[in-house]
PDB file of N, CA and C in Angstrom:
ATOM      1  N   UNK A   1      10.688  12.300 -23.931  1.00  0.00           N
ATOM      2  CA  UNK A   1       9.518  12.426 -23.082  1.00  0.00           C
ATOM      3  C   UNK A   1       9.766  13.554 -22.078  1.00  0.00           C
ATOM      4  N   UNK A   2       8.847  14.644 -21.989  1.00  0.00           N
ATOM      5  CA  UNK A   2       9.092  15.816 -21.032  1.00  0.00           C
ATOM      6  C   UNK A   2       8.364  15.575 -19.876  1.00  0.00           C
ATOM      7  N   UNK A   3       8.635  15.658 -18.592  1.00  0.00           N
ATOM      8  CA  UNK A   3       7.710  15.571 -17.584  1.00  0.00           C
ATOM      9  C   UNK A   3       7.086  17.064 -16.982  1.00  0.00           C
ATOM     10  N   UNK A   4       6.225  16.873 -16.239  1.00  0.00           N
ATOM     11  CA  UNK A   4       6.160  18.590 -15.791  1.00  0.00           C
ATOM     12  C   UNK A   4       6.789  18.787 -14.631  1.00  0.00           C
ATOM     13  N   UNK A   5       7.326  19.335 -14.047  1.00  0.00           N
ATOM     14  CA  UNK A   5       8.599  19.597 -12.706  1.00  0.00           C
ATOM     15  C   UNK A   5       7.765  20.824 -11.877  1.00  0.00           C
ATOM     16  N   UNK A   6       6.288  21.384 -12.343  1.00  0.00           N
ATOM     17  CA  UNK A   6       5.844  22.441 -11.488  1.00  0.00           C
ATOM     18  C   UNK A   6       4.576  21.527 -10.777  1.00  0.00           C
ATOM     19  N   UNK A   7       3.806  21.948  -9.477  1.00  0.00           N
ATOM     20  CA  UNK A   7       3.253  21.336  -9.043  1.00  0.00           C
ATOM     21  C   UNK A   7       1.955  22.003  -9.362  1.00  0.00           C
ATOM     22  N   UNK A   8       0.807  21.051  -9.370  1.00  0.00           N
ATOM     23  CA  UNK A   8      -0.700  21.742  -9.756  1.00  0.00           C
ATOM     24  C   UNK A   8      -1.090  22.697  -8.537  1.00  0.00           C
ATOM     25  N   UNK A   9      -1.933  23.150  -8.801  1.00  0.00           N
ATOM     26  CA  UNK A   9      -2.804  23.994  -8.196  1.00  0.00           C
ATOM     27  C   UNK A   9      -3.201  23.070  -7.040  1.00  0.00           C
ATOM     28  N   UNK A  10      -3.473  22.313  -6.593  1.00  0.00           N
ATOM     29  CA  UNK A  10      -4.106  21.197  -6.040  1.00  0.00           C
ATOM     30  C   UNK A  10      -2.860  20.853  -4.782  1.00  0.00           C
ATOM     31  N   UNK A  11      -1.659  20.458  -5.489  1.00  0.00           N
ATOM     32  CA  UNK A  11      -0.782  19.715  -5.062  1.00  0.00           C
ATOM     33  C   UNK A  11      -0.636  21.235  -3.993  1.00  0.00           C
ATOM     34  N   UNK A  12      -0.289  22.356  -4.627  1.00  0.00           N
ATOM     35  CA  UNK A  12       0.388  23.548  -3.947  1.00  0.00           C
ATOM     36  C   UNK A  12      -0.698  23.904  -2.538  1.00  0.00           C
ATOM     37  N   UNK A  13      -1.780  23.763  -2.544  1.00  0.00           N
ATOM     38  CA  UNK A  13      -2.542  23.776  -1.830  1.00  0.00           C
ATOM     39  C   UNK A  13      -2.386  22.460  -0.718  1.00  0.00           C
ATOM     40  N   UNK A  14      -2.339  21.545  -1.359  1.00  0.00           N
ATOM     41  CA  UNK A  14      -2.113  20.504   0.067  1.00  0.00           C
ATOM     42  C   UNK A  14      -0.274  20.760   0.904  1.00  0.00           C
ATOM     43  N   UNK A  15       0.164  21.181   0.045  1.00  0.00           N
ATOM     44  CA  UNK A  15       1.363  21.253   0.365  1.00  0.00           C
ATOM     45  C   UNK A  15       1.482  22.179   1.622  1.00  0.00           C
ATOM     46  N   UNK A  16       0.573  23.492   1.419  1.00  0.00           N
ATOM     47  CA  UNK A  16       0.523  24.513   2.364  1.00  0.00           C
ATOM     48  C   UNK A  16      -0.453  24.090   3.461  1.00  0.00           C
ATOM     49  N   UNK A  17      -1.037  23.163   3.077  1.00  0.00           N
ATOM     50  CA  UNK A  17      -1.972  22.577   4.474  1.00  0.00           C
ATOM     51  C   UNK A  17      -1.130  21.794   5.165  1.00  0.00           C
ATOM     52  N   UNK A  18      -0.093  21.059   4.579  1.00  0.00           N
ATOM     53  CA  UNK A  18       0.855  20.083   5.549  1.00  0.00           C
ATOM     54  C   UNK A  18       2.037  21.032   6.290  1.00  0.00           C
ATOM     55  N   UNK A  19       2.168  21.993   5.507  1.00  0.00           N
ATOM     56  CA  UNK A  19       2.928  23.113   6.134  1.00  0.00           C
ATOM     57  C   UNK A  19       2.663  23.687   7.213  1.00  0.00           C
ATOM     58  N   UNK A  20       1.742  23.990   7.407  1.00  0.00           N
ATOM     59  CA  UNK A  20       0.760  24.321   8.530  1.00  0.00           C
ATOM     60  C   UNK A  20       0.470  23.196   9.780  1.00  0.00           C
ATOM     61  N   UNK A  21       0.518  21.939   8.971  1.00  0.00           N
ATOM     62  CA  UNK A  21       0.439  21.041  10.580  1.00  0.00           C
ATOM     63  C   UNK A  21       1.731  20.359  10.640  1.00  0.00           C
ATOM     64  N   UNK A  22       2.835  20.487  10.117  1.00  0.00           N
ATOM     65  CA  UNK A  22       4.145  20.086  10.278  1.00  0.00           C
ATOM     66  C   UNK A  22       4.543  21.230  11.929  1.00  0.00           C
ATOM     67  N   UNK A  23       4.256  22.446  11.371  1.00  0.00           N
ATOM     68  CA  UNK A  23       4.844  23.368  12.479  1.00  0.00           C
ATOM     69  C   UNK A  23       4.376  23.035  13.540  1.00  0.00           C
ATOM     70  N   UNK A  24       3.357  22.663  13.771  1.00  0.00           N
ATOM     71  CA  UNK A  24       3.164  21.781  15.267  1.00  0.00           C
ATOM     72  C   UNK A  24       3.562  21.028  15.932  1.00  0.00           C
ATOM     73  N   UNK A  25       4.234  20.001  14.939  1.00  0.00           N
ATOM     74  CA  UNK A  25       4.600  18.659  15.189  1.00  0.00           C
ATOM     75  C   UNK A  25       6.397  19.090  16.557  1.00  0.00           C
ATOM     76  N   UNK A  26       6.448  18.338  17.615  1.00  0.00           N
ATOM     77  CA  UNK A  26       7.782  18.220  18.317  1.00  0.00           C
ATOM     78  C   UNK A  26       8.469  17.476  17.504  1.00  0.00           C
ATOM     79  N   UNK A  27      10.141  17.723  17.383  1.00  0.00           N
ATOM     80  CA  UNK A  27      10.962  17.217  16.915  1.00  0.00           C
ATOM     81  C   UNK A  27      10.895  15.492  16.217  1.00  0.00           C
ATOM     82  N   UNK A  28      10.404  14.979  17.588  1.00  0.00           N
ATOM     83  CA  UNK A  28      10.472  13.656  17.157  1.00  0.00           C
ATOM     84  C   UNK A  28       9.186  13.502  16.147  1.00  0.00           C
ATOM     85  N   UNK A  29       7.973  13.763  16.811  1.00  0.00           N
ATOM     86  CA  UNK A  29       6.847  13.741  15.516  1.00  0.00           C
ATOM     87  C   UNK A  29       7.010  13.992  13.977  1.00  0.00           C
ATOM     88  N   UNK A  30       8.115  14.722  14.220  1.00  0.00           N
ATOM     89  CA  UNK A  30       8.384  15.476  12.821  1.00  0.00           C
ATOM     90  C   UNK A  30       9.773  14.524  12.166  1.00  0.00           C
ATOM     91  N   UNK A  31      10.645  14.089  12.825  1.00  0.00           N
ATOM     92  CA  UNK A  31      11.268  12.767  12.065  1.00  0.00           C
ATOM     93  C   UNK A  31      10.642  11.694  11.775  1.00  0.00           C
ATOM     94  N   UNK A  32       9.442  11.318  12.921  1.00  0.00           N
ATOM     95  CA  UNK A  32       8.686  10.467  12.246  1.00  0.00           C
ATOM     96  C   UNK A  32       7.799  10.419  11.305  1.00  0.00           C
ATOM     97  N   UNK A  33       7.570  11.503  11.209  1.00  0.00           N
ATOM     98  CA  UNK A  33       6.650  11.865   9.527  1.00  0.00           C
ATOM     99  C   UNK A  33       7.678  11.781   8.503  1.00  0.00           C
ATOM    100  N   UNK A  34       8.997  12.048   8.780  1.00  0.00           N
ATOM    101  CA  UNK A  34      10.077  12.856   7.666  1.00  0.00           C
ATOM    102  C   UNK A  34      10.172  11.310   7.078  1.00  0.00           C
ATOM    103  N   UNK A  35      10.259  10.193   8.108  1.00  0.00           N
ATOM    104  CA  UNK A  35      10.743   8.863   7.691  1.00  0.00           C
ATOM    105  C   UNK A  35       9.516   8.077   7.086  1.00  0.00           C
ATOM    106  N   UNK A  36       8.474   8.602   7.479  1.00  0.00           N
ATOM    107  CA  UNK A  36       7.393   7.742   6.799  1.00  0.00           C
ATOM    108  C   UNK A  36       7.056   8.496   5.683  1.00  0.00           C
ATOM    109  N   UNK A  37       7.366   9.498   5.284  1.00  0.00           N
ATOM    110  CA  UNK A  37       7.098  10.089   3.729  1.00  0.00           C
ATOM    111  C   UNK A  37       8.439   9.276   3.022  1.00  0.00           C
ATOM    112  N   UNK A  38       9.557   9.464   3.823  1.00  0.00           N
ATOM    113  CA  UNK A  38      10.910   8.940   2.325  1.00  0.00           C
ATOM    114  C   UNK A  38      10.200   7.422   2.399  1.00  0.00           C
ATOM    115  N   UNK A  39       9.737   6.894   3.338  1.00  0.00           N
ATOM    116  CA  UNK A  39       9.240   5.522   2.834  1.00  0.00           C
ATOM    117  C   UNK A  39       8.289   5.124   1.780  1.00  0.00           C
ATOM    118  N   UNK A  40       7.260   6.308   1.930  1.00  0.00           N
ATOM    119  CA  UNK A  40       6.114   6.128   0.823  1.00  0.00           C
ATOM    120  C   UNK A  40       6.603   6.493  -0.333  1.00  0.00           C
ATOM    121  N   UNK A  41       8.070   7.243  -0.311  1.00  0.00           N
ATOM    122  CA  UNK A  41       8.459   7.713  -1.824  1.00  0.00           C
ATOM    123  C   UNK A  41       9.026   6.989  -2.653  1.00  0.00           C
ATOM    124  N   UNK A  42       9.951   5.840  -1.369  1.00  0.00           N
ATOM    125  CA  UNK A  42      10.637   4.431  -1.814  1.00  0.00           C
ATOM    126  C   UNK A  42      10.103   3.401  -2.369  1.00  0.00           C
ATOM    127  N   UNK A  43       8.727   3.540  -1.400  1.00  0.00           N
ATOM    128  CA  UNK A  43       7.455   2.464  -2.070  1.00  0.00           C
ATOM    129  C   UNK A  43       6.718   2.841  -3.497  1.00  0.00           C
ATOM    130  N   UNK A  44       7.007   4.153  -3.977  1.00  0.00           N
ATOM    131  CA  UNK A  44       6.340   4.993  -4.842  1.00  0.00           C
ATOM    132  C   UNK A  44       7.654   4.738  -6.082  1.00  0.00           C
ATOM    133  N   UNK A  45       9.179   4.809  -6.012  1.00  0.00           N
ATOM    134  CA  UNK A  45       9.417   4.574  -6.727  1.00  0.00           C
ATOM    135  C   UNK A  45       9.759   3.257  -7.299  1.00  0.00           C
ATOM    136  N   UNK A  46       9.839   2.386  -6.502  1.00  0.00           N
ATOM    137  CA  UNK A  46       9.431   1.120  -6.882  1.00  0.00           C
ATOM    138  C   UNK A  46       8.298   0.523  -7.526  1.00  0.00           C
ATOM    139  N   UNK A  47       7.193   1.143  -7.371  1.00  0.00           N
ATOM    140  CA  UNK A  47       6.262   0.674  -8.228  1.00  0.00           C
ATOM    141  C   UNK A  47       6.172   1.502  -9.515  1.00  0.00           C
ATOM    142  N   UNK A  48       6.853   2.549  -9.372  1.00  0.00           N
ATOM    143  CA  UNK A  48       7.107   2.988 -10.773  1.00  0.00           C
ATOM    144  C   UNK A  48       7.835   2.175 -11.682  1.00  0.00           C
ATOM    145  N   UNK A  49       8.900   1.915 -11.118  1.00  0.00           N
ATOM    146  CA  UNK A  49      10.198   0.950 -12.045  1.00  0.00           C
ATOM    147  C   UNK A  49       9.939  -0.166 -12.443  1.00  0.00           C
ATOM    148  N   UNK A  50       8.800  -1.001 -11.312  1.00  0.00           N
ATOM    149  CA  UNK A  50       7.811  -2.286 -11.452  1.00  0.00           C
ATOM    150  C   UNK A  50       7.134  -1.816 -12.470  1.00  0.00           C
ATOM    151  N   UNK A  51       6.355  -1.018 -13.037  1.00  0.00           N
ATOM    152  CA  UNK A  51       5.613  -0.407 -13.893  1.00  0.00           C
ATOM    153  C   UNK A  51       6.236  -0.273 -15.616  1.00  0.00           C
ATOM    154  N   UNK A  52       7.436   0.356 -15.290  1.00  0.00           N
ATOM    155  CA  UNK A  52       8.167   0.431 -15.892  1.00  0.00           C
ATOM    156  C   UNK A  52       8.485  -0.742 -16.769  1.00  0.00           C
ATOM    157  N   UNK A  53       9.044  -1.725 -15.989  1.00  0.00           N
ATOM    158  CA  UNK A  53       9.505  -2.822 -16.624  1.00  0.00           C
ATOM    159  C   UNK A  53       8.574  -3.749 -16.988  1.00  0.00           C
ATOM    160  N   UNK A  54       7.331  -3.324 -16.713  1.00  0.00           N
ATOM    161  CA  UNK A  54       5.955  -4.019 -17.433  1.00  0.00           C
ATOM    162  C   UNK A  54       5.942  -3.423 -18.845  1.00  0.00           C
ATOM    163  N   UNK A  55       6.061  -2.535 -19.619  1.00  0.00           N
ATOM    164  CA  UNK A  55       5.725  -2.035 -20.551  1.00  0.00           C
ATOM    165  C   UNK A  55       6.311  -2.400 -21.645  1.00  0.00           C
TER     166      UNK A  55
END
């Protein structure tokens, strides 16, 4: 199974919009985003593996 590893057109575009309001953010604002994204990614791969082991 191959996955795709490049990001859409779509994705690259939001990416550069969060880029843009990250640089605003003070230090701490910006660990607290850093920690609530690895959380949504933790929550993200868990329901993958949950997913997973449904199949």
């Amino acid at each position: 199974m191959e996955f795709p590893i490049e990001l859409t057109l779509e994705q690259q575009f939001r990416l550069q919009n969060l880029k843009a309001q990250v640089q605003t953010l003070s230090q701490e604002e910006a660990q607290e985003f850093l920690l609530e994204v690895l959380r949504q990614m933790m929550v993200k791969d868990n329901l993958v593996k949950h997913l997973l082991k449904q199949a």
